[in-house]
PDB file of N, CA and C in Angstrom:
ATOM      1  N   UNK A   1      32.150  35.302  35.072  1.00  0.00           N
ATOM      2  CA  UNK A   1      32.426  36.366  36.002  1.00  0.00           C
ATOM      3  C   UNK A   1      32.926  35.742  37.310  1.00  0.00           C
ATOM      4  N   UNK A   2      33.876  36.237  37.856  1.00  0.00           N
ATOM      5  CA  UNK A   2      34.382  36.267  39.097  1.00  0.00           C
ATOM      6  C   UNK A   2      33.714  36.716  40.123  1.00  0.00           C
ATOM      7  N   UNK A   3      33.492  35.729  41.331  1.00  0.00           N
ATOM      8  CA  UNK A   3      32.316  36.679  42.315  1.00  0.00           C
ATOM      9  C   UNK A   3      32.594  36.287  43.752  1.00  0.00           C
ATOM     10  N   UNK A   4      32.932  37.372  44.596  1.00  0.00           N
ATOM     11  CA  UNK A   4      33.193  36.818  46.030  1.00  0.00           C
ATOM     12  C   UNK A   4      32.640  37.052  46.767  1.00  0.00           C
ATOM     13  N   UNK A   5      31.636  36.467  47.605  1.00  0.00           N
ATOM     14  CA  UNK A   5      30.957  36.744  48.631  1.00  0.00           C
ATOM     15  C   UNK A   5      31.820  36.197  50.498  1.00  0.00           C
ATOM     16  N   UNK A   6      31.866  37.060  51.148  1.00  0.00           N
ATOM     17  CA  UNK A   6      32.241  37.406  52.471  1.00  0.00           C
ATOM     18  C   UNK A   6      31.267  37.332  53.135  1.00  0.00           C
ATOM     19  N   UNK A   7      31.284  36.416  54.272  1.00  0.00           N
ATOM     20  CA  UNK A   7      29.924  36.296  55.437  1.00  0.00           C
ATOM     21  C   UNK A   7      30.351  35.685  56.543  1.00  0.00           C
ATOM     22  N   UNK A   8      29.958  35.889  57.887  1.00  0.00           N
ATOM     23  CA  UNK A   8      30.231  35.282  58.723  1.00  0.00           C
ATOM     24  C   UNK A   8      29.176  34.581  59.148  1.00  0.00           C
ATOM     25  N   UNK A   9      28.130  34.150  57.988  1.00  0.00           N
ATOM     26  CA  UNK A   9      27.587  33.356  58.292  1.00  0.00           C
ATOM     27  C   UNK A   9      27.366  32.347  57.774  1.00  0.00           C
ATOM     28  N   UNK A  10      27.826  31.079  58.181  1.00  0.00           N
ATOM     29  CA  UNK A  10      28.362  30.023  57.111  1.00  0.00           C
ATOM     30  C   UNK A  10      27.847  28.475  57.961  1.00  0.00           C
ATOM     31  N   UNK A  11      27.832  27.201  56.955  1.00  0.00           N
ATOM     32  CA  UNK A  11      27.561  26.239  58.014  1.00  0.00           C
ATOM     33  C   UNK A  11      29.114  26.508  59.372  1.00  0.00           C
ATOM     34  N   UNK A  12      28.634  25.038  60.038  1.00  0.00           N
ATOM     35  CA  UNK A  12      27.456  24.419  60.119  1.00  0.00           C
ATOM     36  C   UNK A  12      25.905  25.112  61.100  1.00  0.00           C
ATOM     37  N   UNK A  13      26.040  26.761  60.860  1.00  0.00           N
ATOM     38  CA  UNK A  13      24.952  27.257  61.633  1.00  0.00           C
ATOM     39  C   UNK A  13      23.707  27.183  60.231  1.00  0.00           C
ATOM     40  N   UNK A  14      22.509  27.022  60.526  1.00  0.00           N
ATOM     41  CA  UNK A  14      21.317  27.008  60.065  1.00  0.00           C
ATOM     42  C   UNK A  14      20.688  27.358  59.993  1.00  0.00           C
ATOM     43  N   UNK A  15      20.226  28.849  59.112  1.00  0.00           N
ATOM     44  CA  UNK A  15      19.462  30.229  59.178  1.00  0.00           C
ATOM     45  C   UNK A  15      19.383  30.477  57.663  1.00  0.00           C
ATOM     46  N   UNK A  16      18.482  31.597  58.024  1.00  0.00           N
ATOM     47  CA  UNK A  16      17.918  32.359  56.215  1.00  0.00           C
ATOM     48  C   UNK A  16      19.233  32.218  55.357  1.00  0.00           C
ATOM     49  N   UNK A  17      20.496  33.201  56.488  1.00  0.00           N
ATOM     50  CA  UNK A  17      21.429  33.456  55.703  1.00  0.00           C
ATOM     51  C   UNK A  17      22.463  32.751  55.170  1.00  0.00           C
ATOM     52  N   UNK A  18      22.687  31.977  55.587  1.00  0.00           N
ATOM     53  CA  UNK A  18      23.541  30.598  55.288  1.00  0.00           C
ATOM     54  C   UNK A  18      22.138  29.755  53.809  1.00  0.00           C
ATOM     55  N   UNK A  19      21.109  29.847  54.216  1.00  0.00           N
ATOM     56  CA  UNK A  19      20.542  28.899  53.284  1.00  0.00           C
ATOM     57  C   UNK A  19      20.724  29.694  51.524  1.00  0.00           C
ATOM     58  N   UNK A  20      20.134  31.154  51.883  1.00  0.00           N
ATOM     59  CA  UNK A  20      19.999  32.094  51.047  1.00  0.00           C
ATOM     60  C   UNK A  20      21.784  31.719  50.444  1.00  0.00           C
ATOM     61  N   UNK A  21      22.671  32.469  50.703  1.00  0.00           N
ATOM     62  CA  UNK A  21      23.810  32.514  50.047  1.00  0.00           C
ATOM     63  C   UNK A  21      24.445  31.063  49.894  1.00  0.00           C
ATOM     64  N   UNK A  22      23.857  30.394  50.162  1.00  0.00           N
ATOM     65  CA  UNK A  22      24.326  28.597  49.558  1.00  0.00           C
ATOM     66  C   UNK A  22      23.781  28.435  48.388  1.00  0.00           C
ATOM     67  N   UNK A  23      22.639  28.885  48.321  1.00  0.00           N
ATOM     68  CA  UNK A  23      21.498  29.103  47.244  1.00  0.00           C
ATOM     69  C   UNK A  23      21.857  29.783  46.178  1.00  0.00           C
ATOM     70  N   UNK A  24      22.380  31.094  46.391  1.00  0.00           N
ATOM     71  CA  UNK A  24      22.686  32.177  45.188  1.00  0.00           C
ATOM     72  C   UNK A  24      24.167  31.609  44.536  1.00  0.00           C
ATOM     73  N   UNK A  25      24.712  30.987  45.736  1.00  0.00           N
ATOM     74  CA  UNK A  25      26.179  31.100  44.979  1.00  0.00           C
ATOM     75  C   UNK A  25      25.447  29.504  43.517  1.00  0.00           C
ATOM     76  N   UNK A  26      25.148  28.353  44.339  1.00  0.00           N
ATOM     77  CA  UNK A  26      24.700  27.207  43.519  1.00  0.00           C
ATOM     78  C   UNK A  26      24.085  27.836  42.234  1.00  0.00           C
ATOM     79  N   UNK A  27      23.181  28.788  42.141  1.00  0.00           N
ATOM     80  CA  UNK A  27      22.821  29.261  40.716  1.00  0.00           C
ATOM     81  C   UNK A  27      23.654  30.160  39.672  1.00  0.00           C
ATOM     82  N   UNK A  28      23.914  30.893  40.696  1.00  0.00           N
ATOM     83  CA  UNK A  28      25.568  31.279  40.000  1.00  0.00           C
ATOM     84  C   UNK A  28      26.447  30.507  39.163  1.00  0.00           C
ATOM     85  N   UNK A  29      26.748  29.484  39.756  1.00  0.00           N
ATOM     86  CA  UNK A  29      27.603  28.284  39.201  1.00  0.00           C
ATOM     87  C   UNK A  29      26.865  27.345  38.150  1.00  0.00           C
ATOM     88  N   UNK A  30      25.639  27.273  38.888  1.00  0.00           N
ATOM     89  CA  UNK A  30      24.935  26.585  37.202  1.00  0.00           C
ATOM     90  C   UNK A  30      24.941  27.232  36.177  1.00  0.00           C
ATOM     91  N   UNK A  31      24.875  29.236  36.692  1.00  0.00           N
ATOM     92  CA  UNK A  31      25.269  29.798  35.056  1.00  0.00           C
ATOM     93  C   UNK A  31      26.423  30.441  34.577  1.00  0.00           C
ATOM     94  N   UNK A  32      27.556  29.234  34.848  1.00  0.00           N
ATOM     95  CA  UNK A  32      28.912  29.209  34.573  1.00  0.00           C
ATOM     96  C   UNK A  32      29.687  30.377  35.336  1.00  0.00           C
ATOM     97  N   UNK A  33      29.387  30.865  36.616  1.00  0.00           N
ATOM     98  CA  UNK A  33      30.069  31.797  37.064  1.00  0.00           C
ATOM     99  C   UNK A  33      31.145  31.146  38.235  1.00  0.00           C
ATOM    100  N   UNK A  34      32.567  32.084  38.617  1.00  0.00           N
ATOM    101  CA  UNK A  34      32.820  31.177  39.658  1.00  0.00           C
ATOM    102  C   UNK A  34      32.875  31.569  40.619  1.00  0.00           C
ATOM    103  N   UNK A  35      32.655  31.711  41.526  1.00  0.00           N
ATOM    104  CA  UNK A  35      32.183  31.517  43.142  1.00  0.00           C
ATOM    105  C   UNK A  35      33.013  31.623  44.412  1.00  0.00           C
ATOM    106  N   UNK A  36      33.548  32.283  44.959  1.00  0.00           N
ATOM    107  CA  UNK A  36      34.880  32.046  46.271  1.00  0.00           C
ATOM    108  C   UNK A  36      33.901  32.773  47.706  1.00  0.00           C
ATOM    109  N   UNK A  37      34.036  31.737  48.208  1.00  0.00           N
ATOM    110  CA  UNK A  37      33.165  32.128  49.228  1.00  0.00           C
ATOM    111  C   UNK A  37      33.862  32.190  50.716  1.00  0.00           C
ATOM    112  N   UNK A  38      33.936  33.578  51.500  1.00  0.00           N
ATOM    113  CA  UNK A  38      34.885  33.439  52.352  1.00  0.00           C
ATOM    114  C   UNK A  38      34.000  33.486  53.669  1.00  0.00           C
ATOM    115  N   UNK A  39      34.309  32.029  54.691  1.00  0.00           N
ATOM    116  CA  UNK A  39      33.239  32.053  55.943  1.00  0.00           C
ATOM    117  C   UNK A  39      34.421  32.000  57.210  1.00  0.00           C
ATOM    118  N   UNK A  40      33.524  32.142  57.930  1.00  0.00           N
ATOM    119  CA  UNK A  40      34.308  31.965  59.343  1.00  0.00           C
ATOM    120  C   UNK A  40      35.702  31.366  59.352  1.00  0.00           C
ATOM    121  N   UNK A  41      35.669  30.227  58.132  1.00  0.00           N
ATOM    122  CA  UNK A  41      36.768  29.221  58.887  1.00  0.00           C
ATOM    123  C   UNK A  41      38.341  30.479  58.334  1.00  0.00           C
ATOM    124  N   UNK A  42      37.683  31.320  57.439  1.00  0.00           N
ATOM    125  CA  UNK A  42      39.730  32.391  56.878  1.00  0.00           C
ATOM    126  C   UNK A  42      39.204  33.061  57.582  1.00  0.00           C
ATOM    127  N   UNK A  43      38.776  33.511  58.518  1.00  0.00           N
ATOM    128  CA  UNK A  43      38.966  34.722  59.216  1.00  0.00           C
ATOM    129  C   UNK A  43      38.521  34.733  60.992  1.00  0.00           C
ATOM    130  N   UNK A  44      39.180  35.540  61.216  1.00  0.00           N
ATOM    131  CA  UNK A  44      39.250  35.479  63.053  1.00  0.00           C
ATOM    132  C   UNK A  44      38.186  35.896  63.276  1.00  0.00           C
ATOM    133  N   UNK A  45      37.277  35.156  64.279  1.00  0.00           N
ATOM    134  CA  UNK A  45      35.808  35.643  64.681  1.00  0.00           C
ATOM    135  C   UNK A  45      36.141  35.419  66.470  1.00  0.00           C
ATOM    136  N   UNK A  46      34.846  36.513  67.113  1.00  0.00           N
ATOM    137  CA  UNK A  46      34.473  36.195  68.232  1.00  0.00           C
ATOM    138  C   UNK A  46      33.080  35.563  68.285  1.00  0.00           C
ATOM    139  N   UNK A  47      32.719  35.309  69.683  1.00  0.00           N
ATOM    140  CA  UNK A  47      31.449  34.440  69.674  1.00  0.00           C
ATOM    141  C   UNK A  47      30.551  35.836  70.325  1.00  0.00           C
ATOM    142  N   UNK A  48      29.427  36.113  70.209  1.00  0.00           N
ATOM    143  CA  UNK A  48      28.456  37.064  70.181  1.00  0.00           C
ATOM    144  C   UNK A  48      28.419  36.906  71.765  1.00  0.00           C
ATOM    145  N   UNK A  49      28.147  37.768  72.628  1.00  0.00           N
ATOM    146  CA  UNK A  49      27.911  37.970  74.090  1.00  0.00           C
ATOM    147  C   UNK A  49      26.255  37.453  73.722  1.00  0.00           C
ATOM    148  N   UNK A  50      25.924  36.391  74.161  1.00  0.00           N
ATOM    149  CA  UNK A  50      24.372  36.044  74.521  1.00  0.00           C
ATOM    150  C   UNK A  50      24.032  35.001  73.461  1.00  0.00           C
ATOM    151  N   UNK A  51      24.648  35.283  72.478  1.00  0.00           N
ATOM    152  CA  UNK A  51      23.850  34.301  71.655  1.00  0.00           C
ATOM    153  C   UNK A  51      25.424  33.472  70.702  1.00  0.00           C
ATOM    154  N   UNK A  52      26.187  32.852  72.045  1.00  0.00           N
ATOM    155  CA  UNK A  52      27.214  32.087  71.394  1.00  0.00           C
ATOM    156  C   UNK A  52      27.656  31.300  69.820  1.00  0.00           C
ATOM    157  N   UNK A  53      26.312  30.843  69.551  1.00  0.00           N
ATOM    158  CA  UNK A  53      26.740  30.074  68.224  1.00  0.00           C
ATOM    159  C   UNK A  53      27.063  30.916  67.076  1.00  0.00           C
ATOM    160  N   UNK A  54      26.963  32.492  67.005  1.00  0.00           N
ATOM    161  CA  UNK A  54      27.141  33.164  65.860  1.00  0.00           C
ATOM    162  C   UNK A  54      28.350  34.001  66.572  1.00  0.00           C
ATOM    163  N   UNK A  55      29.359  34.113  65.475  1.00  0.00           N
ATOM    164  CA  UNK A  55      30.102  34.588  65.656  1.00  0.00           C
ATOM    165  C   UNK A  55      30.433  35.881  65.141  1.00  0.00           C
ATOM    166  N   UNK A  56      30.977  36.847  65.438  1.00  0.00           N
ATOM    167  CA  UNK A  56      31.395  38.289  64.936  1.00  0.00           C
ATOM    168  C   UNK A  56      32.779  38.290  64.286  1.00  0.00           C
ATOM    169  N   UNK A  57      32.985  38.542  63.189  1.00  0.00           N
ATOM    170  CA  UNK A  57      34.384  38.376  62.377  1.00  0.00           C
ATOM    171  C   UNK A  57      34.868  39.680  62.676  1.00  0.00           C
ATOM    172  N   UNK A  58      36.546  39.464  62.437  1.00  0.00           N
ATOM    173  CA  UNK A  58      37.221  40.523  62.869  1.00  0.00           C
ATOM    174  C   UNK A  58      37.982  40.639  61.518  1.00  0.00           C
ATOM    175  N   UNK A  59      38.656  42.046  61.322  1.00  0.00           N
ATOM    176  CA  UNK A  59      40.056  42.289  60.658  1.00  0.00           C
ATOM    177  C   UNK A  59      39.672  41.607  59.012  1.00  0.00           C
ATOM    178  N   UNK A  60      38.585  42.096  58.330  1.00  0.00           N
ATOM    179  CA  UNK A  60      37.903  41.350  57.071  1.00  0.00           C
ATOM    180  C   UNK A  60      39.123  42.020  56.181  1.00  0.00           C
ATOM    181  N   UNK A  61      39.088  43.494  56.259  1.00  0.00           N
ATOM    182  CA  UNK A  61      40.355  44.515  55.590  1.00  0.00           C
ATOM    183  C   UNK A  61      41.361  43.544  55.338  1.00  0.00           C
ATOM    184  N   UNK A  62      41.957  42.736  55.237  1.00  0.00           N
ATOM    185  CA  UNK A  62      43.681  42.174  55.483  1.00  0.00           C
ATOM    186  C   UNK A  62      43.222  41.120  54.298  1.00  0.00           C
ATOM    187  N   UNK A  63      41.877  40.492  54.646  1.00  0.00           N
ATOM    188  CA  UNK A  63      41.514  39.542  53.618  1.00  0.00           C
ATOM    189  C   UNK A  63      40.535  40.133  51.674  1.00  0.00           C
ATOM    190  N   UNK A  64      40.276  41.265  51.752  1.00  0.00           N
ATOM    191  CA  UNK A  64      39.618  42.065  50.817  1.00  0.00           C
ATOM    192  C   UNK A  64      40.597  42.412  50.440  1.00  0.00           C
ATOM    193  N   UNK A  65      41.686  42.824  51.017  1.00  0.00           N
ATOM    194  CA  UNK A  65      42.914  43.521  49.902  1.00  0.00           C
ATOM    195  C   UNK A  65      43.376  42.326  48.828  1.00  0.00           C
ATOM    196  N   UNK A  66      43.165  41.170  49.188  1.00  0.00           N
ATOM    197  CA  UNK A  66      43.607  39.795  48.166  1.00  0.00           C
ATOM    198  C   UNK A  66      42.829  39.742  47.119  1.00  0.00           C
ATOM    199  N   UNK A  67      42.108  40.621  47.252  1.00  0.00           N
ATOM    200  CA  UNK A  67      41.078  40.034  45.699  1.00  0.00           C
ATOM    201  C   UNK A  67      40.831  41.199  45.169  1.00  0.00           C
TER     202      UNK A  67
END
């Protein structure tokens, strides 16, 4: 199966959610599935007012129509 997960939360930040979906996709792939994982670096983000290191992605629409 084909499987794409979209997040703007990706290394090198260090949280549940980055650990969690590093995690799911790796078992995924051990049971022969393949995996496209789209983070910050394909898509235009801003940096959060207050809490700079996480960023807010923009314009995801332009990149979901590809798949």
């Amino acid at each position: 199966m084909k499987i794409l997960i979209i997040t703007d939360a990706w290394f090198p930040q260090v949280n549940g959610v980055v650990t969690t979906l590093s995690n799911v996709a790796y078992q995924l792939r051990l049971k022969g599935h393949t995996v496209d994982i789209i983070d910050p670096s394909r898509f235009k983000t801003l940096p959060l007012p207050g809490y700079r290191e996480i960023r807010i992605s923009l314009n995801l629409g332009r990149i979901k129509k590809n798949y």
